[in-house]
Protein backbone atom coordinates (compact mmCIF):
# COMPACT_ATOMS: atom_id res chain seq x y z
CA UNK A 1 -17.91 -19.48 29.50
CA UNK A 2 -19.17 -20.06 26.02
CA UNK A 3 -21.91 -16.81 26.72
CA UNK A 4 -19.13 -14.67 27.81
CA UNK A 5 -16.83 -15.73 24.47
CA UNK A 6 -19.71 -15.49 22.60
CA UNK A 7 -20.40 -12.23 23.60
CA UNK A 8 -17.41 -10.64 23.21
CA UNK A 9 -15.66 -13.02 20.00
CA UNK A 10 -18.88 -14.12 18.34
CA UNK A 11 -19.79 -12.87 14.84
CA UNK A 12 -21.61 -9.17 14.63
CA UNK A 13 -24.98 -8.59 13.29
CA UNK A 14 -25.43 -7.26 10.39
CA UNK A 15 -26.55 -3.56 12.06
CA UNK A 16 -22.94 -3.09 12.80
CA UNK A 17 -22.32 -2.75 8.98
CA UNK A 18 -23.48 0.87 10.34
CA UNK A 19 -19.81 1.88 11.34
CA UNK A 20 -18.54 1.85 8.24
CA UNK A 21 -21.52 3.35 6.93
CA UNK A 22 -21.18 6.22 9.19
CA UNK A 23 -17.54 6.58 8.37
CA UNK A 24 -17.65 6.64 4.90
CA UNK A 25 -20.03 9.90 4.70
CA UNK A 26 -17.81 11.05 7.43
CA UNK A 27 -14.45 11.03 5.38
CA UNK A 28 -16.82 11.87 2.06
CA UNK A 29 -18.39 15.14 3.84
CA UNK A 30 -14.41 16.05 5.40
CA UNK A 31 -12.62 15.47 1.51
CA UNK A 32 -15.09 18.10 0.14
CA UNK A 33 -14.68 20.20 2.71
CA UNK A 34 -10.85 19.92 2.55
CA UNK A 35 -11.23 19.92 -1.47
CA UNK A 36 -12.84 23.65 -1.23
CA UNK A 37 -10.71 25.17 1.42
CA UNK A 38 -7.73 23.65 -0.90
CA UNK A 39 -8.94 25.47 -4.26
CA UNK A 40 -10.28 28.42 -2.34
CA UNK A 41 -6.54 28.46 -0.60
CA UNK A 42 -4.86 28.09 -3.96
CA UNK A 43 -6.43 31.09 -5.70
CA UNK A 44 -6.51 33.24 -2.82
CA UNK A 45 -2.62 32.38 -2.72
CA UNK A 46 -1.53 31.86 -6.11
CA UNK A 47 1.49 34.25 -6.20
CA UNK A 48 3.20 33.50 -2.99
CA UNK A 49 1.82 29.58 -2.90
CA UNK A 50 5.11 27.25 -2.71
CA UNK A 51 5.47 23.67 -3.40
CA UNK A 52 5.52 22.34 0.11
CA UNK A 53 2.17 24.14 1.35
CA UNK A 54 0.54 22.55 -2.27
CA UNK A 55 1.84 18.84 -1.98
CA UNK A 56 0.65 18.72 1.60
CA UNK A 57 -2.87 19.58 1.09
CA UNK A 58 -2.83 17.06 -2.13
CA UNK A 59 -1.07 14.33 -0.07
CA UNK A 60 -4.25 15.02 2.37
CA UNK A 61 -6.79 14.67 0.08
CA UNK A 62 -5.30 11.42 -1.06
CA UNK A 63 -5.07 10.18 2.37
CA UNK A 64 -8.65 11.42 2.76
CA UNK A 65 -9.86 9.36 -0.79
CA UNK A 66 -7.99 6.27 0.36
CA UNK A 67 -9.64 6.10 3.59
CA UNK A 68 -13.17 6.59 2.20
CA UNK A 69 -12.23 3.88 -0.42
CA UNK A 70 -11.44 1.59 2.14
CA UNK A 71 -14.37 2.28 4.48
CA UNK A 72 -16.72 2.33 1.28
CA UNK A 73 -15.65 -0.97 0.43
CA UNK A 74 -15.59 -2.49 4.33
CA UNK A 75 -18.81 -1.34 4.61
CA UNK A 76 -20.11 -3.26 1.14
CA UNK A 77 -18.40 -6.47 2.18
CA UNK A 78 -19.95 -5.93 5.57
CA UNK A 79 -23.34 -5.47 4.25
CA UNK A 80 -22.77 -8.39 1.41
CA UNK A 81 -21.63 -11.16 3.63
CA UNK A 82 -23.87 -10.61 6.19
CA UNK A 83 -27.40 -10.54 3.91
C-alpha cells in the first residue's frame, strides 16, 4: 500500500521541472505570434479598427504574459527546490 501511495502521491523528480519548462516557451513562442498578427492587424485595419476588436486582442496578450509569468516562475521554483 505504501508503493502504490508512493507512486502516485510521492514527491516528483526533479525531470518533471520539464512541464513547466515546456510550457513556458510554449506561451512565449504563442504571445509573439499573437503580438505580430495584433500589430500587423492594427495597421492593416487602422481606419475601420473599433475599440472592442483592439481591447480583446490586448486583454489576450495579457492573459498570454500572465500565464508565461506564472509558468516561468513554477518552473524556477520547480527547478530551485528540487537541486
Amino acid at each position: 500500500m505504501t508503493e502504490f501511495l508512493n507512486t502516485f502521491f510521492g514527491p516528483l523528480t526533479k525531470e518533471s521541472c520539464i512541464y513547466f519548462l515546456f510550457l513556458t516557451v510554449f506561451l512565449f513562442t504563442f504571445l509573439i505570434l499573437i503580438l505580430f498578427i495584433e500589430l500587423f492587424y492594427i495597421i492593416k485595419n487602422f481606419k475601420e479598427l473599433s475599440f472592442r476588436k483592439l481591447t480583446n486582442g490586448f486583454i489576450l496578450l495579457f492573459n498570454l504574459l500572465i500565464g508565461y509569468f506564472i509558468n516561468r516562475l513554477l518552473y524556477t521554483m520547480c527547478s530551485k527546490s528540487l537541486a
